[in-house]
C-alpha atoms as a PDB file:
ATOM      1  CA  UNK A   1     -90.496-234.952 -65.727  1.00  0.00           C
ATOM      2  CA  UNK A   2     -87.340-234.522 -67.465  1.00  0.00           C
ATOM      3  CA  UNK A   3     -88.693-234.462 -70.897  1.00  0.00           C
ATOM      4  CA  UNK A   4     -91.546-231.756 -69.587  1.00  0.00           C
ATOM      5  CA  UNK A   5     -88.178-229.600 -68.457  1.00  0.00           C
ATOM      6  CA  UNK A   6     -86.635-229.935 -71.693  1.00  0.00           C
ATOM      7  CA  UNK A   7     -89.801-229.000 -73.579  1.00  0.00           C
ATOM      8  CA  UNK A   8     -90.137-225.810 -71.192  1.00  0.00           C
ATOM      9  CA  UNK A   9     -86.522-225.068 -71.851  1.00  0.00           C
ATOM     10  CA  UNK A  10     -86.793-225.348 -75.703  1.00  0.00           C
ATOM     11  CA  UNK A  11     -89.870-223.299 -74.968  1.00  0.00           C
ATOM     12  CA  UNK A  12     -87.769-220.659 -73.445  1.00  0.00           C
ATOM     13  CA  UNK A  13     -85.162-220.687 -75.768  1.00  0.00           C
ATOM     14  CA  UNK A  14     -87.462-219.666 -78.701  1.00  0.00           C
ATOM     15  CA  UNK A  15     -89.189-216.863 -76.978  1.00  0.00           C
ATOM     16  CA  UNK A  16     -85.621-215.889 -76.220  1.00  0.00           C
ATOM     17  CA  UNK A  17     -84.160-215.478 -79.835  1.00  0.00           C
ATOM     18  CA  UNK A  18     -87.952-214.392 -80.814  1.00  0.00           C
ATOM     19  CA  UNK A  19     -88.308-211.511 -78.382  1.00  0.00           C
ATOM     20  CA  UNK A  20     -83.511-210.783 -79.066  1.00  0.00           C
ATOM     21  CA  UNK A  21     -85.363-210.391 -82.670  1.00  0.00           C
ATOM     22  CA  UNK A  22     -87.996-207.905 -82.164  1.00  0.00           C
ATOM     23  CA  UNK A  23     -85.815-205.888 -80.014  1.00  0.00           C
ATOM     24  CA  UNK A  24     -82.959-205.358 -82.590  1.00  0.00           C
ATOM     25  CA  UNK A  25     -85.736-204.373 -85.489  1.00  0.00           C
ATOM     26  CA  UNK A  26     -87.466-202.021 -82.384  1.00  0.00           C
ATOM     27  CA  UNK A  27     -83.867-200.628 -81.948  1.00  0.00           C
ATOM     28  CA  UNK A  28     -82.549-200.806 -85.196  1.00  0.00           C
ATOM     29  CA  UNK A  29     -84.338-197.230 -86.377  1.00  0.00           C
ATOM     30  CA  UNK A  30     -83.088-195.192 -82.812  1.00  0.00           C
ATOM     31  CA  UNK A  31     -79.398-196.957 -84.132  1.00  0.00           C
ATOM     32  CA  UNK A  32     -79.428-195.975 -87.405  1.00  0.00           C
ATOM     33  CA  UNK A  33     -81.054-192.468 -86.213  1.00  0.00           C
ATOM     34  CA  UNK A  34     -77.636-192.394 -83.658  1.00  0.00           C
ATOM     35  CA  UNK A  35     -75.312-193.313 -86.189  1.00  0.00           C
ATOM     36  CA  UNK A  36     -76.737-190.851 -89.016  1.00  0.00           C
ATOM     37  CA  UNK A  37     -76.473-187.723 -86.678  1.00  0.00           C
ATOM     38  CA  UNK A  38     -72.505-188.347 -87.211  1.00  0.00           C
ATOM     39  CA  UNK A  39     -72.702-187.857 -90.950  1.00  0.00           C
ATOM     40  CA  UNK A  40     -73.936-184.777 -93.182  1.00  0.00           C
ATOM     41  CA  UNK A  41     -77.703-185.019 -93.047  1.00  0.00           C
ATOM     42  CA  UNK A  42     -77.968-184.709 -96.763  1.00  0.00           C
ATOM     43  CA  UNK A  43     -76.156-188.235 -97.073  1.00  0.00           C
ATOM     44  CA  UNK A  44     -79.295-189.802 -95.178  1.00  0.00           C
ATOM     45  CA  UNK A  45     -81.495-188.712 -97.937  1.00  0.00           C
ATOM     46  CA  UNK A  46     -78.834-189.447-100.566  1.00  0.00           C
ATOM     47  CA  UNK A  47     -78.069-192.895-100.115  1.00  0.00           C
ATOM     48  CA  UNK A  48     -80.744-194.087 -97.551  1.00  0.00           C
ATOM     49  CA  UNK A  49     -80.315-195.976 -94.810  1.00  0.00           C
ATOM     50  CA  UNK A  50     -77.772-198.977 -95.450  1.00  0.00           C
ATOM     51  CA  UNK A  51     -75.117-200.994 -92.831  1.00  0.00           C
ATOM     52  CA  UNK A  52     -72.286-199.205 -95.535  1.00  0.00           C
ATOM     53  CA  UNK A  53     -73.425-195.749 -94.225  1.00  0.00           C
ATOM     54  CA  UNK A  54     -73.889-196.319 -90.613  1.00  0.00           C
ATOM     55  CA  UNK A  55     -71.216-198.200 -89.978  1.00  0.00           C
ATOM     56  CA  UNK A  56     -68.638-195.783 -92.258  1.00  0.00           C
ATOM     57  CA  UNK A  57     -65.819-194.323 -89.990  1.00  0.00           C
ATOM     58  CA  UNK A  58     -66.052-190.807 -91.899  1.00  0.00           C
ATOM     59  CA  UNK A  59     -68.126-189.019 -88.710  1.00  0.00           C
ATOM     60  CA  UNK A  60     -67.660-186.565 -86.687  1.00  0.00           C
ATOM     61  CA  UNK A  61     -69.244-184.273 -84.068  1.00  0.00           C
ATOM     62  CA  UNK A  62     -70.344-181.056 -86.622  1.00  0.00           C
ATOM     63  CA  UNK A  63     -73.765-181.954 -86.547  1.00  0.00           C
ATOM     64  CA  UNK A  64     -73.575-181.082 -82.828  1.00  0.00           C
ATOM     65  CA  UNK A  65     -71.834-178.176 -83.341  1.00  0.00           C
ATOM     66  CA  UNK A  66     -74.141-176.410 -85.515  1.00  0.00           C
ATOM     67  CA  UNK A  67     -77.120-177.435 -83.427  1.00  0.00           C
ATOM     68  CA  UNK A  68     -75.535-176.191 -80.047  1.00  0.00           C
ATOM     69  CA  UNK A  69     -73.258-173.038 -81.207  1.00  0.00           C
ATOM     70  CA  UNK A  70     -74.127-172.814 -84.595  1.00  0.00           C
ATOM     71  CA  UNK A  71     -74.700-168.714 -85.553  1.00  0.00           C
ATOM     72  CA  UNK A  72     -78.772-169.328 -86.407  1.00  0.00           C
ATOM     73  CA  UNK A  73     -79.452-172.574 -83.821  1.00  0.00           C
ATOM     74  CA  UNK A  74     -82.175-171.823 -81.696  1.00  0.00           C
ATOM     75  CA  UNK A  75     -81.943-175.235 -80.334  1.00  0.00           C
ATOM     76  CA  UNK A  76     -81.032-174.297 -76.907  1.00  0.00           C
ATOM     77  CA  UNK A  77     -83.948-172.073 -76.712  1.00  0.00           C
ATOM     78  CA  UNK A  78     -86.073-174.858 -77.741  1.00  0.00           C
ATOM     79  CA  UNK A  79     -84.874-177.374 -75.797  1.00  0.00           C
ATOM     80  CA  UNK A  80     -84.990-175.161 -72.230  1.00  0.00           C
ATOM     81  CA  UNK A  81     -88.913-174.435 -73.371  1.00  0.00           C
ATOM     82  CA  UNK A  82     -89.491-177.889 -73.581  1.00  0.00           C
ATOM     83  CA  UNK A  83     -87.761-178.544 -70.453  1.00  0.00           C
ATOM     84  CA  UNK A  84     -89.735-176.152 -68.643  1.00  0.00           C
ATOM     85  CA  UNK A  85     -93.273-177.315 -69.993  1.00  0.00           C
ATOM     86  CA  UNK A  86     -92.405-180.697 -69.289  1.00  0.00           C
ATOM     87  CA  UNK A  87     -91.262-180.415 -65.476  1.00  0.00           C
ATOM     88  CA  UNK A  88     -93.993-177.912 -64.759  1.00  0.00           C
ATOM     89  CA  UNK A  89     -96.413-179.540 -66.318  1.00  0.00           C
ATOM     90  CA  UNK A  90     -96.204-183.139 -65.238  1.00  0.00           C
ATOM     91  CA  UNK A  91     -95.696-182.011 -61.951  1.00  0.00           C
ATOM     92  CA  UNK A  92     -98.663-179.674 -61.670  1.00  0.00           C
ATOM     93  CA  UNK A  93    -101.035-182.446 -63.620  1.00  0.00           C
ATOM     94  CA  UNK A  94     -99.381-185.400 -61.865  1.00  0.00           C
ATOM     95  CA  UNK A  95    -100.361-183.547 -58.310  1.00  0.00           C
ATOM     96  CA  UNK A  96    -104.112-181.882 -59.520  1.00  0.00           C
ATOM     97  CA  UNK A  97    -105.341-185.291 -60.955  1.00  0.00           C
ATOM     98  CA  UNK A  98    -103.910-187.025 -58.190  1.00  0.00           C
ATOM     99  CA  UNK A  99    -105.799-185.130 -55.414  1.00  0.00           C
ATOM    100  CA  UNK A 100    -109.094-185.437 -57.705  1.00  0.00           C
ATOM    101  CA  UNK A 101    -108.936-189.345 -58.576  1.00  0.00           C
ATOM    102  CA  UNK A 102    -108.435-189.673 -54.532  1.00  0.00           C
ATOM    103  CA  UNK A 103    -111.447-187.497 -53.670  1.00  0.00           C
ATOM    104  CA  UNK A 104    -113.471-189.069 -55.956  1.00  0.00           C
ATOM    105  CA  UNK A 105    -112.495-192.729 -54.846  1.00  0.00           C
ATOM    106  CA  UNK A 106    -112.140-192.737 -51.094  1.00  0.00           C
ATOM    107  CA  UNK A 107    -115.145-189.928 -50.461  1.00  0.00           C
ATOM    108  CA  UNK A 108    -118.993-190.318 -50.885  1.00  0.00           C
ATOM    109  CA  UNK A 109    -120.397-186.841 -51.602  1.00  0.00           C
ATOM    110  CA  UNK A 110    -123.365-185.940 -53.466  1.00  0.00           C
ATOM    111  CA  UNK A 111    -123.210-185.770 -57.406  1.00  0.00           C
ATOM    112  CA  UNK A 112    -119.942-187.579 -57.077  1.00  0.00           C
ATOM    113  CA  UNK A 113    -120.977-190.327 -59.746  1.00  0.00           C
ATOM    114  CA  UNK A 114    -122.017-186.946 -62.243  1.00  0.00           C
ATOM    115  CA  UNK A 115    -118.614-186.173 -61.636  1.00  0.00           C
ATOM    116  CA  UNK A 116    -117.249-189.148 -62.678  1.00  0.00           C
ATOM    117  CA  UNK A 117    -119.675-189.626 -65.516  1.00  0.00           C
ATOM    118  CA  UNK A 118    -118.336-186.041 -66.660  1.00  0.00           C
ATOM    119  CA  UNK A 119    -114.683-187.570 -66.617  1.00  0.00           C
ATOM    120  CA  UNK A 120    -115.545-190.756 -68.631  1.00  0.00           C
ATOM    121  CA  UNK A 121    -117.055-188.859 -71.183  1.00  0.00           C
ATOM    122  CA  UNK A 122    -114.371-185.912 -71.284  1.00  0.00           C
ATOM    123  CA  UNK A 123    -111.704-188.557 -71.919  1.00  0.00           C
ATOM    124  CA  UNK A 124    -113.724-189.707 -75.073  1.00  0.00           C
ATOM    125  CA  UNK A 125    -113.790-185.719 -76.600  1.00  0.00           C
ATOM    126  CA  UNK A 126    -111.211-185.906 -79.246  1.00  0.00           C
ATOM    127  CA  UNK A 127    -108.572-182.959 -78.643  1.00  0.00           C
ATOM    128  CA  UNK A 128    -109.192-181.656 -81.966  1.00  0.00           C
ATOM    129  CA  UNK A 129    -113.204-180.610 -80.976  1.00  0.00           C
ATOM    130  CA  UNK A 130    -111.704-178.440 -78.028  1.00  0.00           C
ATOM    131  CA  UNK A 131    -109.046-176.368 -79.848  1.00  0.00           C
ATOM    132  CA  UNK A 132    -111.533-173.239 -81.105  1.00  0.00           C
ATOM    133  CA  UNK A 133    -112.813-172.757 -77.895  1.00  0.00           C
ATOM    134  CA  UNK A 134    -109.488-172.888 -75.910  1.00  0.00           C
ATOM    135  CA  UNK A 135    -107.728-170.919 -78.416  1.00  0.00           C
ATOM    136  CA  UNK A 136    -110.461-168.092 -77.798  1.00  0.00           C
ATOM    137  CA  UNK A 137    -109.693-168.464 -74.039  1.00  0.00           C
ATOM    138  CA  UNK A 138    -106.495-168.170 -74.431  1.00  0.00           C
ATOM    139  CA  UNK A 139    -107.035-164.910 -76.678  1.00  0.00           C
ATOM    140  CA  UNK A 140    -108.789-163.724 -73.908  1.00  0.00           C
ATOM    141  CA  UNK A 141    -107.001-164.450 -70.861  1.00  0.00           C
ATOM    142  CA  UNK A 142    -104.154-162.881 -72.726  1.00  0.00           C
ATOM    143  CA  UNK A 143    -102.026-166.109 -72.686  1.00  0.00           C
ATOM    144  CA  UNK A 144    -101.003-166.548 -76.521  1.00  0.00           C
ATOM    145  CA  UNK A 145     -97.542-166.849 -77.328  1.00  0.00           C
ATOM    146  CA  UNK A 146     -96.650-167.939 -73.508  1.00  0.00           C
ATOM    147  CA  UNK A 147     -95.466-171.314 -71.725  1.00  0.00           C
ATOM    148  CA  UNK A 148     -98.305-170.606 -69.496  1.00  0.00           C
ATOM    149  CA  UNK A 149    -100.771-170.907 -72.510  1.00  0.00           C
ATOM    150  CA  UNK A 150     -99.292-173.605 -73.843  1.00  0.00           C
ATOM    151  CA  UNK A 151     -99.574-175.161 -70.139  1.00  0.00           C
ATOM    152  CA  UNK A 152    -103.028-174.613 -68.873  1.00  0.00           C
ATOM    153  CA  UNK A 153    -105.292-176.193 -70.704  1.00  0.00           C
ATOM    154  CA  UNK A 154    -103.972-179.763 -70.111  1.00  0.00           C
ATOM    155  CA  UNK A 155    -103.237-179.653 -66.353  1.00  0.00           C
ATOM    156  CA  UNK A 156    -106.428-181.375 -65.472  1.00  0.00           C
ATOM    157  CA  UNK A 157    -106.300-184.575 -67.456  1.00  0.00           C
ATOM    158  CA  UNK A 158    -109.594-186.463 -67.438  1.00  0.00           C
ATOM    159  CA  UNK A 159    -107.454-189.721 -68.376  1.00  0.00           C
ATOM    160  CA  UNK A 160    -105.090-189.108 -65.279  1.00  0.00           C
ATOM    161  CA  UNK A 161    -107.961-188.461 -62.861  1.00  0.00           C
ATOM    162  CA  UNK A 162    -109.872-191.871 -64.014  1.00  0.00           C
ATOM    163  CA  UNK A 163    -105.792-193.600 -63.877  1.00  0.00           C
ATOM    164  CA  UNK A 164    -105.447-192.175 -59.973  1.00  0.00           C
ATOM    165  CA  UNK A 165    -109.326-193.145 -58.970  1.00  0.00           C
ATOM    166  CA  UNK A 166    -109.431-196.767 -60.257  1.00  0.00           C
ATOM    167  CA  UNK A 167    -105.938-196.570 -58.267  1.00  0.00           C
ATOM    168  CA  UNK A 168    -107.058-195.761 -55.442  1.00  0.00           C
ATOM    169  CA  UNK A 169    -109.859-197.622 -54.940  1.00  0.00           C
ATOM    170  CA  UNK A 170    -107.800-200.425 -53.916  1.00  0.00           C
ATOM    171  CA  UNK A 171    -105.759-198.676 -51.157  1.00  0.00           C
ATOM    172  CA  UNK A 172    -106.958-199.744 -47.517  1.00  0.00           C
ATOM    173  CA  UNK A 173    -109.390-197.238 -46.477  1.00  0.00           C
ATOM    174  CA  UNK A 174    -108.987-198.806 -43.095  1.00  0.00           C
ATOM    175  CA  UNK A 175    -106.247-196.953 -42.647  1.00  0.00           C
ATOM    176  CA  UNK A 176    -107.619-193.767 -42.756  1.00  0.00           C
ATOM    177  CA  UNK A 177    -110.017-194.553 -40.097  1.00  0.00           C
ATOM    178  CA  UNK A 178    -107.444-195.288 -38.101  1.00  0.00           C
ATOM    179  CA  UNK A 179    -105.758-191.981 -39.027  1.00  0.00           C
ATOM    180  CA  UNK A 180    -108.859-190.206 -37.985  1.00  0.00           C
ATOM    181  CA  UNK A 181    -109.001-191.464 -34.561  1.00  0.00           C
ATOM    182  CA  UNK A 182    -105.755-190.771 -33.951  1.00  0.00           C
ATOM    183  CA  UNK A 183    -106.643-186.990 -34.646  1.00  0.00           C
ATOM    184  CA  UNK A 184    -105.199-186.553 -38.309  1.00  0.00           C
ATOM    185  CA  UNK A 185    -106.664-184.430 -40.240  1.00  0.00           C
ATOM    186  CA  UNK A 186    -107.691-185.250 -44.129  1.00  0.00           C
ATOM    187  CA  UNK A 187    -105.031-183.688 -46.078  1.00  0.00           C
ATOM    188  CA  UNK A 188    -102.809-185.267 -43.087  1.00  0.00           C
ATOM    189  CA  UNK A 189    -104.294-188.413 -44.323  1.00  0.00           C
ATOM    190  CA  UNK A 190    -103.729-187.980 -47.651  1.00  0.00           C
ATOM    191  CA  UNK A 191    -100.124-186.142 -47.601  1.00  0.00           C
ATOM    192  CA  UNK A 192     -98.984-188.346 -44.313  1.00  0.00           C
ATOM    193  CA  UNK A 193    -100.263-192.009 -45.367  1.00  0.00           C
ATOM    194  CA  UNK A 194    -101.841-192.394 -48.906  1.00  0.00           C
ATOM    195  CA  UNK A 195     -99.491-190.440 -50.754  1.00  0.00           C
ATOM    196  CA  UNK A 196     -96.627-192.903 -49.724  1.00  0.00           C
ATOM    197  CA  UNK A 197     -99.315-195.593 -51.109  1.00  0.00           C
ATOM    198  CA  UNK A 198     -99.685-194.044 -54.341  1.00  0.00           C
ATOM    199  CA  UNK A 199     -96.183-193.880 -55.514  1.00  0.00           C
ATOM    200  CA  UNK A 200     -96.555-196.533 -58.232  1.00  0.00           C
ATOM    201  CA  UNK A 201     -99.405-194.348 -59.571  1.00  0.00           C
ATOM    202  CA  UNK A 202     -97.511-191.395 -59.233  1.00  0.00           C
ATOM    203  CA  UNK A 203     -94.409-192.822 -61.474  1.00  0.00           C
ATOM    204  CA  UNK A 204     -96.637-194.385 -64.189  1.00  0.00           C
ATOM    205  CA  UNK A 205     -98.323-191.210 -64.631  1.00  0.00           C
ATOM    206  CA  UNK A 206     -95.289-189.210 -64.651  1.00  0.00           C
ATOM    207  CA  UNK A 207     -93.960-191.483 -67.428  1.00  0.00           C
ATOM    208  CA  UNK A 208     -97.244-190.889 -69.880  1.00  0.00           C
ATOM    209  CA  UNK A 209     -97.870-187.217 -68.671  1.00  0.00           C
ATOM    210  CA  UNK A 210     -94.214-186.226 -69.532  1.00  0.00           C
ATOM    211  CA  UNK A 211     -94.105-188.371 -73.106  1.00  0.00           C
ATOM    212  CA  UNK A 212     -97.822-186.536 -73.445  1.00  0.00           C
ATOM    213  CA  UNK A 213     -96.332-182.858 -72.642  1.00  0.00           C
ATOM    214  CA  UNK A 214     -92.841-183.302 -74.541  1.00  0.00           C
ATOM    215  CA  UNK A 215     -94.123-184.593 -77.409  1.00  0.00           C
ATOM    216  CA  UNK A 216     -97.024-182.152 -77.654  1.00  0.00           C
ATOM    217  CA  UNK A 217     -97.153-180.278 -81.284  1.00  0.00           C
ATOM    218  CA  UNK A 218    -100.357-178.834 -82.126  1.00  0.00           C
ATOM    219  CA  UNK A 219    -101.312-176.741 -79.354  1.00  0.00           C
ATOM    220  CA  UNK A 220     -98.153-175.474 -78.930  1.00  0.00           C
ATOM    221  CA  UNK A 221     -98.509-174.750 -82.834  1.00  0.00           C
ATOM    222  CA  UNK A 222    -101.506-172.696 -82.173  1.00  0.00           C
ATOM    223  CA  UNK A 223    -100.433-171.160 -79.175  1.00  0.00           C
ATOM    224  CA  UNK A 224     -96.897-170.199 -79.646  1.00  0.00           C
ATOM    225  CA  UNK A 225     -96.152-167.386 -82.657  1.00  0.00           C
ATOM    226  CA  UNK A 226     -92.468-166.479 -82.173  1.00  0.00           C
ATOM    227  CA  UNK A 227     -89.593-168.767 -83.471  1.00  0.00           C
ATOM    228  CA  UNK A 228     -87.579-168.208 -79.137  1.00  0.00           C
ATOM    229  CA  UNK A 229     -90.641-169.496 -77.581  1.00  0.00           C
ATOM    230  CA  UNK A 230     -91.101-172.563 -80.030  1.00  0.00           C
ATOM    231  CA  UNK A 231     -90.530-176.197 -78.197  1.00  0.00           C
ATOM    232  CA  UNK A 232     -88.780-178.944 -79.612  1.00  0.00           C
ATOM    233  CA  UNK A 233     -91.309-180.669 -81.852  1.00  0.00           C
ATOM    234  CA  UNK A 234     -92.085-177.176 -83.711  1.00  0.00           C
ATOM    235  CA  UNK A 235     -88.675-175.494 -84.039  1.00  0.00           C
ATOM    236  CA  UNK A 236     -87.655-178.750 -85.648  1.00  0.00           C
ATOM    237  CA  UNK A 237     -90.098-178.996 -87.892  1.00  0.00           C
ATOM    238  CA  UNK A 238     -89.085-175.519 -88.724  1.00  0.00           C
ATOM    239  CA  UNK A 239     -85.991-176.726 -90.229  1.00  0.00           C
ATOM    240  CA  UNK A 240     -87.482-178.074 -93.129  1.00  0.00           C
ATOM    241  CA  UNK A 241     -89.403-175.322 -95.955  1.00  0.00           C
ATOM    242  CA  UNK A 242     -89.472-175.374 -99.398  1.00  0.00           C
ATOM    243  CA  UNK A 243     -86.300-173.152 -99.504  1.00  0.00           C
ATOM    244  CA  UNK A 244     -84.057-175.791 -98.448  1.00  0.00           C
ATOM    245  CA  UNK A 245     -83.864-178.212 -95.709  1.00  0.00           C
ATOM    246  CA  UNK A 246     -81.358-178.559 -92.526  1.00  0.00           C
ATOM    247  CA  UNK A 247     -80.804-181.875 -91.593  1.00  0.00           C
ATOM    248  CA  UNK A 248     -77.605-181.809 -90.056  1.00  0.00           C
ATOM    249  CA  UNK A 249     -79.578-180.087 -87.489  1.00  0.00           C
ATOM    250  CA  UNK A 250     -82.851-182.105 -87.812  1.00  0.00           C
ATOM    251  CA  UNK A 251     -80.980-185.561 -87.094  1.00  0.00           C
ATOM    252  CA  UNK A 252     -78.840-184.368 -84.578  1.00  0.00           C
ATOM    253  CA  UNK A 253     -81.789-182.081 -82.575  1.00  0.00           C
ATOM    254  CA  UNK A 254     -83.722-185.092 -82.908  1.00  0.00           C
ATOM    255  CA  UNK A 255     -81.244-187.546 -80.588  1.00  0.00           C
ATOM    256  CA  UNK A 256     -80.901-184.786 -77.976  1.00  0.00           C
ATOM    257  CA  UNK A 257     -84.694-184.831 -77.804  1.00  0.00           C
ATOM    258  CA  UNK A 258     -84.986-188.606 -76.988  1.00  0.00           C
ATOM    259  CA  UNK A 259     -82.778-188.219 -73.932  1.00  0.00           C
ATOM    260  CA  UNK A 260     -85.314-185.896 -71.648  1.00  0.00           C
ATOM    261  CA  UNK A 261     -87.627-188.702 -72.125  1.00  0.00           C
ATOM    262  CA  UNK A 262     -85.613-191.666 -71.467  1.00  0.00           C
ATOM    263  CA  UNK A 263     -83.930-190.088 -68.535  1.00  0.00           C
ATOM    264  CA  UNK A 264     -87.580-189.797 -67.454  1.00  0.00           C
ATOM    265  CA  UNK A 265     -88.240-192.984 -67.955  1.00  0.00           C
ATOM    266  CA  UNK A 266     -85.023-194.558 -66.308  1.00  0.00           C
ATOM    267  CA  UNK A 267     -86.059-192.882 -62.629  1.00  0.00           C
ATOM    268  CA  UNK A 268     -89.850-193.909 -62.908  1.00  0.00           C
ATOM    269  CA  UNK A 269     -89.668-197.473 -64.505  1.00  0.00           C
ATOM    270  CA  UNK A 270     -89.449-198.985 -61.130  1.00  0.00           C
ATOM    271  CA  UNK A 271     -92.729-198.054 -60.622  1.00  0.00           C
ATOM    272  CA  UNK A 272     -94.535-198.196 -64.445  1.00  0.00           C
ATOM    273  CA  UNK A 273     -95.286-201.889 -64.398  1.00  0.00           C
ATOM    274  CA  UNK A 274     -96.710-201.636 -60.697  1.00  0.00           C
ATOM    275  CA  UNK A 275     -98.557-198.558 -61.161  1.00  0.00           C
ATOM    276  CA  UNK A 276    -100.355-199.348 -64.576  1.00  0.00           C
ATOM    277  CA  UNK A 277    -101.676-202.685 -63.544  1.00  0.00           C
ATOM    278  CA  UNK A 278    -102.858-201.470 -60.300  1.00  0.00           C
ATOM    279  CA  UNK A 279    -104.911-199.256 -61.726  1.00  0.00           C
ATOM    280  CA  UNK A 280    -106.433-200.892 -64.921  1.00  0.00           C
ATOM    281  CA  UNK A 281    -107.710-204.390 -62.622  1.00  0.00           C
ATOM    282  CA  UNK A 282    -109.581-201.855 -59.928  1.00  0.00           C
ATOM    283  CA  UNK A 283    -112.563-200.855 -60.194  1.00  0.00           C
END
C-alpha cells in the first residue's frame, strides 16, 4: 500500500513539472508579446525575441500612447466596432440557436429529422463556398459597409444549433410535463424551467461564439470598405503596407485585443467544462 502511494505520488509529481512545462512555453509567446509592447516595435524585428530584450528596463508606455491618442490611431474606432459585433452578436446567435437546438430536441414534428439532416450537412459547407452568394445578398439588401452586414449572416450557426440539441436532449423532459399540467405555457416552459437548465450550454457557447465573432477577418474584409468601420483584426492588419510598417501600434493594439476575450472567458469558464461535455456525450 505504501509503495502503491509513493508510485502515485511520483506519478503526480511528473505530470506536475510536465504540464508547469507546457504552460510556460504556451505562455511564453503572450509574455514576450506583453513585454515587447513596452519597447519600439522596430526593436522586435531588429533583434528578435531574446530574455536581453524582454527583460531590458528601457520601456515605457508610448506604444500606448500612440495607439489610444495618437493624431492618425483609429484604434478606438476599431476596438468599439469590435465590441459591438461581439456583444450583439453572441448574444443574438447564443439566444436564436438556443431556441432552435431546443425545438428540435424536446419536440416531434414532421420533417424534423430533414431539419436536422440540413444542419449536419450545413456545418460541413466550408465558409469559403458561401461568400459569393452572401456578398450578393448583402449588395442587395443594401447592407455593405455596415455592422449589420457584417452581423447577419452568422447569427444562425448550424454548429451552435447541433451544440444546444445534443444538449438538450439530456434535460428531463419530465419536467415539462409537469409544467404543462400545471398550466404553463411552452415558452413558459422554456424561459421559466429549461433555460435555468441550459446555463452550462449557454456559457460554453458564449465562449466559442465570441472567440468566433472577435476574431472574424474575412467577411468583415469583404463587407466593410471604409478604414472607421474596420474591426480589430482588419485595421491592424492595416498597419502594415509596403510603404512602411507601424508596429509600435501593431504590438501594442494587439495586447488590448486579447483582453475582450479573456474577460469573456473569465465570467463563462465556470460553465465551459460543464457545458462542452454535456453536449458532445448526448445524443
Amino acid at each position: 500500500m505504501i509503495r502503491y502511494r509513493s508510485r502515485q505520488s511520483l506519478i503526480s509529481f511528473f505530470l506536475l513539472i510536465l504540464f508547469s512545462v507546457f504552460s510556460v512555453i504556451t505562455l511564453f509567446p503572450i509574455f514576450a508579446l506583453i513585454m515587447s509592447s513596452f519597447r519600439p516595435g522596430t526593436d522586435l524585428m531588429r533583434f528578435g525575441i531574446t530574455m536581453e530584450s524582454l527583460l531590458n528596463r528601457d520601456k515605457n508606455l508610448d506604444n500606448y500612447r500612440e495607439l489610444f491618442f495618437g493624431e492618425r490611431s483609429l484604434f478606438n474606432l476599431w476596438f468599439r466596432n469590435s465590441m459591438i459585433i461581439l456583444m450583439l452578436q453572441t448574444s443574438v446567435t447564443v439566444f436564436l440557436t438556443s431556441l432552435v437546438g431546443y425545438g428540435l430536441a424536446v419536440y416531434t414534428f414532421k420533417g424534423r429529422n430533414v431539419l436536422i439532416g440540413l444542419v449536419l450537412i450545413l456545418m460541413m459547407v466550408p465558409i469559403q463556398i458561401l461568400i459569393l452568394p452572401l456578398y450578393k445578398m448583402m449588395i442587395t439588401m443594401k447592407l455593405m459597409n455596415t455592422i449589420l452586414g457584417v452581423m447577419l449572416p452568422f447569427m444562425l450557426s448550424p454548429i451552435a444549433i447541433f451544440f444546444f440539441r445534443q444538449f438538450c436532449l439530456g434535460l428531463p423532459l419530465e419536467l415539462m410535463d409537469a409544467a404543462r399540467i400545471d398550466g404553463l405555457s411552452e415558452s413558459g416552459i422554456y424561459f421559466r424551467i429549461m433555460s435555468h437548465l441550459m446555463l452550462p450550454a449557454y456559457g460554453a457557447m458564449a465562449i466559442l461564439e465570441g472567440l468566433r465573432s472577435w476574431n472574424n477577418y474575412l467577411w468583415p474584409l469583404i463587407v466593410l470598405r471604409t478604414t472607421k468601420k474596420f474591426t480589430i483584426p482588419i485595421g491592424l492588419n492595416t498597419l502594415l503596407t509596403p510603404y512602411g510598417n507601424n508596429y509600435n501600434v501593431l504590438i501594442s493594439g494587439a495586447v488590448i485585443a486579447t483582453i475582450p476575450i479573456i474577460i469573456l472567458f473569465l465570467m463563462f469558464q465556470r460553465y465551459f467544462i460543464s457545458g462542452l461535455s454535456s453536449g458532445s456525450v448526448k445524443g
